[in-house]
Protein backbone atom coordinates (compact mmCIF):
# COMPACT_ATOMS: atom_id res chain seq x y z
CA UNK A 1 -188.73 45.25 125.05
CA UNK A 2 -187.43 41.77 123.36
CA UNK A 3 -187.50 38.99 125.70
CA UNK A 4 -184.96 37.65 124.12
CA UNK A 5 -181.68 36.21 125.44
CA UNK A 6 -178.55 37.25 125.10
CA UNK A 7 -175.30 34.81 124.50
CA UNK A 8 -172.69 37.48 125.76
CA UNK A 9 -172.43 41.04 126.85
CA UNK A 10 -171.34 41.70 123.58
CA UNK A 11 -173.97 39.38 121.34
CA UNK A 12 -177.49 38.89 120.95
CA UNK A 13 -179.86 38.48 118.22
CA UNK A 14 -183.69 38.80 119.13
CA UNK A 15 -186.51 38.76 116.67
CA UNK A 16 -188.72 41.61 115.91
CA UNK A 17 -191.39 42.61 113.44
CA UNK A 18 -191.63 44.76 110.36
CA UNK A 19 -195.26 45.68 109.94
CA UNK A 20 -197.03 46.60 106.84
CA UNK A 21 -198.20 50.29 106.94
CA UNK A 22 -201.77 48.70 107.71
CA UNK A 23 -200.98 46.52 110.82
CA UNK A 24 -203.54 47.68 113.55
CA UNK A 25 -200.47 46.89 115.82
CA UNK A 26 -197.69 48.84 113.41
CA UNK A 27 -196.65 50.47 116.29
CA UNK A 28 -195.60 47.60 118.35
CA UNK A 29 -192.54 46.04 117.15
CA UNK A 30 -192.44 43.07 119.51
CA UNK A 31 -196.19 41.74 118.53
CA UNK A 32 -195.97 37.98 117.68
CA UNK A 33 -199.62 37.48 116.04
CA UNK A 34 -199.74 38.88 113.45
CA UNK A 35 -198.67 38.33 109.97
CA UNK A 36 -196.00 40.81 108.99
CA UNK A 37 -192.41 39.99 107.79
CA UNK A 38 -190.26 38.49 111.20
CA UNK A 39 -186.88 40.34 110.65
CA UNK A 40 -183.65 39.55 113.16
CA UNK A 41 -181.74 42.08 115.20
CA UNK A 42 -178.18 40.66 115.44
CA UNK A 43 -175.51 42.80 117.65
CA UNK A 44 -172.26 41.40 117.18
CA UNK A 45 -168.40 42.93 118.20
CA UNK A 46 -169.98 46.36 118.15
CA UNK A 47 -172.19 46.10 114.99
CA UNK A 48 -175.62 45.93 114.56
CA UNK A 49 -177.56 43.96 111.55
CA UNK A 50 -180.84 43.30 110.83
CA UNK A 51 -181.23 40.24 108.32
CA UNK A 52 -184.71 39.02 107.31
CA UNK A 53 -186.11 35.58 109.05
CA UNK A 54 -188.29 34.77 105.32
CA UNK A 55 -191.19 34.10 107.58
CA UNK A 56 -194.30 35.74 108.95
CA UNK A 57 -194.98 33.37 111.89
CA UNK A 58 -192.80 34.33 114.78
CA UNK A 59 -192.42 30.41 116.23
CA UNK A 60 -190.52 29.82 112.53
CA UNK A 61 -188.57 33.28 113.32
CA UNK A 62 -187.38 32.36 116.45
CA UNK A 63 -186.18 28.83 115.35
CA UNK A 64 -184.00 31.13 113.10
CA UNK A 65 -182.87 32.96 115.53
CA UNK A 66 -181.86 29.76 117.54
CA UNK A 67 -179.51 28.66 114.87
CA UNK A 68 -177.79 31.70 114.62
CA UNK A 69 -177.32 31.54 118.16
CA UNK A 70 -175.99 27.74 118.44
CA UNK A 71 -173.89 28.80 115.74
CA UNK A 72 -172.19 31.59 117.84
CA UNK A 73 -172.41 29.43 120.81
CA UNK A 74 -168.75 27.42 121.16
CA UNK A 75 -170.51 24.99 123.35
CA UNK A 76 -173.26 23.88 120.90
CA UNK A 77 -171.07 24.91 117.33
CA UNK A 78 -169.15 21.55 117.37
CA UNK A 79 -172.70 19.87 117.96
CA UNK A 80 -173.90 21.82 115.22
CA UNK A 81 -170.83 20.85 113.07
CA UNK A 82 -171.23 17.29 113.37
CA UNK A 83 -174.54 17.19 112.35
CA UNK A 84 -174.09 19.42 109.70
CA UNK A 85 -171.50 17.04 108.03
CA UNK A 86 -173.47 14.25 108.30
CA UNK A 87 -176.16 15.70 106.58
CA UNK A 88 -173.83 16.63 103.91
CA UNK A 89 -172.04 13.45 103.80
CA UNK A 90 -176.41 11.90 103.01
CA UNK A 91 -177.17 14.90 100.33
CA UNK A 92 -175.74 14.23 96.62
CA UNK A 93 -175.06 17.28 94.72
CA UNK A 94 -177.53 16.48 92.53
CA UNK A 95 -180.27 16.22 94.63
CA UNK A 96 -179.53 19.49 97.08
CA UNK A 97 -180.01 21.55 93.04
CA UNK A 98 -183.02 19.66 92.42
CA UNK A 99 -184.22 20.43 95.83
CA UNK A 100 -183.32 24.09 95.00
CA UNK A 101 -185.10 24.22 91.71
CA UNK A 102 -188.16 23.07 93.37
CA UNK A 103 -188.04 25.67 96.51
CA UNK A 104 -187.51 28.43 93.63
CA UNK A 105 -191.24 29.59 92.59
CA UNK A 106 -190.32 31.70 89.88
CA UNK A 107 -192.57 33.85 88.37
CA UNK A 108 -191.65 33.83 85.00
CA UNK A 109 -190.46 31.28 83.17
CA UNK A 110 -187.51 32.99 82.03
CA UNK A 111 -186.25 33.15 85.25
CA UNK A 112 -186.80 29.40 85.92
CA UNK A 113 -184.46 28.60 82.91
CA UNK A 114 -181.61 30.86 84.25
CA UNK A 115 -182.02 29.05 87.18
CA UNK A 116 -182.24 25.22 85.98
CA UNK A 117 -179.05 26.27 83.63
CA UNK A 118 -177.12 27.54 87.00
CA UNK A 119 -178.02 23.86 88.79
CA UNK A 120 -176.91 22.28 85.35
CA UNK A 121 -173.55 23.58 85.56
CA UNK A 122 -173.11 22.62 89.23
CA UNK A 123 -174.22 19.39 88.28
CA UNK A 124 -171.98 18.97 85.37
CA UNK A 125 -168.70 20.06 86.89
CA UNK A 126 -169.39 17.72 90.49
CA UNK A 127 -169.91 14.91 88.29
CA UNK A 128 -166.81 15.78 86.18
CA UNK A 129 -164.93 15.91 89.09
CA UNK A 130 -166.11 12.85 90.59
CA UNK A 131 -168.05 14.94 93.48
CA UNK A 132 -170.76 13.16 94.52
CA UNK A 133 -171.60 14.62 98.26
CA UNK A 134 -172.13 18.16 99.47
CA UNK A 135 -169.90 17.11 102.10
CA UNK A 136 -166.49 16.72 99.45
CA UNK A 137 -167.68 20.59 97.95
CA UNK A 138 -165.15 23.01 99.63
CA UNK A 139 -163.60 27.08 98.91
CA UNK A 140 -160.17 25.23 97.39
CA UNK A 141 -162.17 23.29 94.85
CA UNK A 142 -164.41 26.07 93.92
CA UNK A 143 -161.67 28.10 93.43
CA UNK A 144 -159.67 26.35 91.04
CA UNK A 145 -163.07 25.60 88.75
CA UNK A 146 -163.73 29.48 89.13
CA UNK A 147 -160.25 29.58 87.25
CA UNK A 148 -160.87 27.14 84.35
CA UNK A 149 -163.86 29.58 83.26
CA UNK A 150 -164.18 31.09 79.98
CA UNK A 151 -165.26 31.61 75.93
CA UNK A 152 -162.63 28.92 75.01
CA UNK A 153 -163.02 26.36 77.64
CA UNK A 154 -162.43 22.93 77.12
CA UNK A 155 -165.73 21.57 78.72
CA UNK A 156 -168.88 22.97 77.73
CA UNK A 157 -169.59 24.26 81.27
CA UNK A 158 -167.24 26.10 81.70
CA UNK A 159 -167.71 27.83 78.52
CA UNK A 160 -168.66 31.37 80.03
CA UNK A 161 -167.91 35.04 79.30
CA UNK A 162 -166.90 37.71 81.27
CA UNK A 163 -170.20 39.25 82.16
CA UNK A 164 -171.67 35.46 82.19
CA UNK A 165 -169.05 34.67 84.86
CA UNK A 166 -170.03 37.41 87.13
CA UNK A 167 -173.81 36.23 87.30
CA UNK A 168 -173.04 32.50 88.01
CA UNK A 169 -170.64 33.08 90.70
CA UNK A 170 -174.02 34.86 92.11
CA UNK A 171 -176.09 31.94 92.05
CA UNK A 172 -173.23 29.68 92.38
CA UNK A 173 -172.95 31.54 96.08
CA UNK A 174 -177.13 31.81 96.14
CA UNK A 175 -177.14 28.10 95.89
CA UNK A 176 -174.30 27.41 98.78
CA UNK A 177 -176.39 30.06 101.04
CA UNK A 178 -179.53 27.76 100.66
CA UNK A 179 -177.56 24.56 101.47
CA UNK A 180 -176.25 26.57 104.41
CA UNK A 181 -179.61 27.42 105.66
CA UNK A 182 -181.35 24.02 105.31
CA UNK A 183 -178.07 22.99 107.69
CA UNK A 184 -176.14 20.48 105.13
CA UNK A 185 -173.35 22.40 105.55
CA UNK A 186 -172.50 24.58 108.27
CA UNK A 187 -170.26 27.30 105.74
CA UNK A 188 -170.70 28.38 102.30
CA UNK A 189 -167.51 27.38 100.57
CA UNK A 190 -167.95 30.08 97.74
CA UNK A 191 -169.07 32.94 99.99
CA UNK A 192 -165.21 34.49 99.93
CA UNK A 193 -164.66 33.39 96.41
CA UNK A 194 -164.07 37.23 95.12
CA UNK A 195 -166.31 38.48 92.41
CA UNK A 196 -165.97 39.29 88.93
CA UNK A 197 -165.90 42.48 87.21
CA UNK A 198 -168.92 42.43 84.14
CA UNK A 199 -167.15 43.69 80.64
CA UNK A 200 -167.57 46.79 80.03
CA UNK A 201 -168.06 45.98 76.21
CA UNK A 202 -171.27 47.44 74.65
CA UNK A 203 -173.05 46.73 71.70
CA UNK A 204 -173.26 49.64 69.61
CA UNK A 205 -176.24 51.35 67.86
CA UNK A 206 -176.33 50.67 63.64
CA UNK A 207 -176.03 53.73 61.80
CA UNK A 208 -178.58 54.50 59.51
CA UNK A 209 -175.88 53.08 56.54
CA UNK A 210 -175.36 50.50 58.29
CA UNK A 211 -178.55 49.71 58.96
CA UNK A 212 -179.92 49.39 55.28
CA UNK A 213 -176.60 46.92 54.52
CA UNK A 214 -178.51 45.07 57.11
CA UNK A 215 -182.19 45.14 55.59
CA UNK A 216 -180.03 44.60 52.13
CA UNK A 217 -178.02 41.35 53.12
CA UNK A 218 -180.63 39.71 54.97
CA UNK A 219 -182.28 38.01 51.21
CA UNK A 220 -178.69 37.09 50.58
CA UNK A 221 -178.50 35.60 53.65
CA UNK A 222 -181.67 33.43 53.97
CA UNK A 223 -181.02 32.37 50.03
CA UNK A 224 -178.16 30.52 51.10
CA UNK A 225 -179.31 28.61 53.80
CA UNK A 226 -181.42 25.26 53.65
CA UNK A 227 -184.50 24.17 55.61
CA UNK A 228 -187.07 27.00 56.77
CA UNK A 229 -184.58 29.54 57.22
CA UNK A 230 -184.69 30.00 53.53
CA UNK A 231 -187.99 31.69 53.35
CA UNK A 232 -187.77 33.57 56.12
CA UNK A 233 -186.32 37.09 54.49
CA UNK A 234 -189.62 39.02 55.35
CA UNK A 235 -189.91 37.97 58.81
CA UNK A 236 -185.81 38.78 60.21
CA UNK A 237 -186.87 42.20 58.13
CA UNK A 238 -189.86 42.52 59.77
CA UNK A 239 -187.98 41.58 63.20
CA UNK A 240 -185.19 44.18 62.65
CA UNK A 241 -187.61 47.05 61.82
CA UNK A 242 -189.66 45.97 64.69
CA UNK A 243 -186.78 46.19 67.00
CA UNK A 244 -185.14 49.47 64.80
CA UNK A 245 -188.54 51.83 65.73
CA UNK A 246 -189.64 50.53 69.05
CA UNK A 247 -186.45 50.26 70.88
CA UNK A 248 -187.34 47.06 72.72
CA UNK A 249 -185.29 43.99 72.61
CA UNK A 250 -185.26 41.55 70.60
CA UNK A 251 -187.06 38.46 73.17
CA UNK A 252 -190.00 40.84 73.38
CA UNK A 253 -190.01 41.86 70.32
CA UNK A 254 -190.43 37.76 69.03
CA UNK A 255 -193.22 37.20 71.45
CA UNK A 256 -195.15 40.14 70.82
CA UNK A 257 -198.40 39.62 69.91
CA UNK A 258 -200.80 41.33 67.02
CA UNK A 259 -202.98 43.11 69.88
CA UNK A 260 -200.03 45.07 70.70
CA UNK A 261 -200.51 46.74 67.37
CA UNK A 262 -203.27 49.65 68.34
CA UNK A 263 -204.04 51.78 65.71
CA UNK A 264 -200.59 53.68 65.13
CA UNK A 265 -198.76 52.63 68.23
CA UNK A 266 -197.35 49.37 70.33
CA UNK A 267 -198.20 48.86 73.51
CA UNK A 268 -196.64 46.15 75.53
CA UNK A 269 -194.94 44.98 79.20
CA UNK A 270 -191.23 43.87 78.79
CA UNK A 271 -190.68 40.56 79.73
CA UNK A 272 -187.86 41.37 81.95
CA UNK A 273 -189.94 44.41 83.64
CA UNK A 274 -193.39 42.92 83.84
CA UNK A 275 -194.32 46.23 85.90
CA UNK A 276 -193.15 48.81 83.78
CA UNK A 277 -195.06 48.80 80.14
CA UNK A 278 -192.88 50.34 77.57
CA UNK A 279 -194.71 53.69 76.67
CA UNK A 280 -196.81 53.92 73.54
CA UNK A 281 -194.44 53.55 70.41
CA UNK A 282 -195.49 55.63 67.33
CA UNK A 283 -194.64 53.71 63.87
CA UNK A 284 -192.40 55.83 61.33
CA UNK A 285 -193.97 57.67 59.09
């Protein structure tokens, strides 16, 4: 069993291990040396959760554990409060997203830029709204710039659509969960913000009419335009058929390169799904 202490009758988090199905010590949830994914057990009025620690040592795990325990403990939470301001009160805004950008190690570089445009927003409205410390961030605050959001806003950050809104509020509350845990602030302020519902709008398939106005108006369209644009009629046709008989969208369909092109067929790996290769694509006839 967990030697692990409890803070009440009715509380106690303890951490255990999740081995890999080729642990020589799989069965043995309680081994500390070796390097499987350290996992809490929290029991709490009645409930039982189990939240990862993000660590394979078990020291790191249990320091974890020991600030969810001071943070459940009244006689250390003020302790814990105070010094939790005061880092706030010494971290800019700023600097807590640039410190997140760099703890991200993204794997693809689209992902990076999703990222770096979330911080940019945060940045943008904290300077707007003369916010310079983590400390002066709070839920009221949050709130009210979660209400100025939208297609027509006034300030270009806030200039988001519906289905737009719903993914920065995610990494609006991802970012307040890593300030959390690094212990500049001892709440996230935009954990109970409620979320937002994605449109349900959907961009419809061309039909096959429609599709040749397409083909026929992009010439007319290139023609009036200055700079390169206006040579580029066989390329945007080349991009739409591209897209038209291979189904894949349209950022994978600008990066794809000639090797795709086997004989008769495409084959590629979706940006967005880097594991699963879009199956061999036959040209039209």
């Amino acid at each position: 069993m967990s030697d692990q202490p409890s803070l009440t009758a009715e509380t106690a988090i303890s951490v255990y291990t999740r081995h890999s199905p080729e642990c020589a010590k799989k069965d043995d949830r309680y081994w500390k040396r070796c390097k499987c994914r350290k996992w809490l057990y929290i029991y709490e009025g009645g409930k039982a959760v189990r939240v990862t620690a993000k660590t394979r040592s078990w020291e790191k795990a249990e320091k974890v554990a020991q600030v969810e325990r001071d943070r459940r403990d009244p006689a250390k939470r003020q302790e814990v409060q105070r010094i939790a301001l005061r880092n706030g009160k010494n971290v800019t805004v700023a600097d807590a997203c640039d410190r997140w950008l760099a703890s991200r190690k993204q794997g693809h570089k689209g992902t990076a830029i999703i990222y770096e445009r979330a911080a940019r927003r945060i940045k943008s409205w904290a300077a707007d709204q003369g916010i310079e410390n983590l400390a002066d961030v709070d839920a009221d605050r949050l709130d009210k710039w979660k209400g100025l959001w939208g297609e027509d806003a006034g300030q270009k950050y806030n200039q988001i659509g519906v289905t737009g809104q719903s993914q920065f509020l995610g990494f609006l509350k991802r970012f307040f969960r890593y300030v959390v845990r690094l212990g500049w602030l001892t709440q996230n302020p935009a954990q109970e913000l409620p979320p937002i519902a994605k449109s349900r709008k959907r961009t419809q398939v061309l039909s096959p009419g429609q599709f040749q106005e397409l083909l026929a108006a992009v010439s007319r369209y290139t023609a009036a335009k200055p700079g390169m644009i206006h040579g580029f009629a066989a390329e945007f046709r080349a991009l739409f058929l591209l897209q038209r008989w291979s189904g894949m969208r349209i950022i994978d369909c600008l990066t794809l390169p000639r090797t795709a092109l086997v004989g008769s067929t495409i084959r590629t790996t979706p940006i967005k799904t880097r594991n699963s290769p879009v199956p061999p694509q036959n040209r039209p006839a």
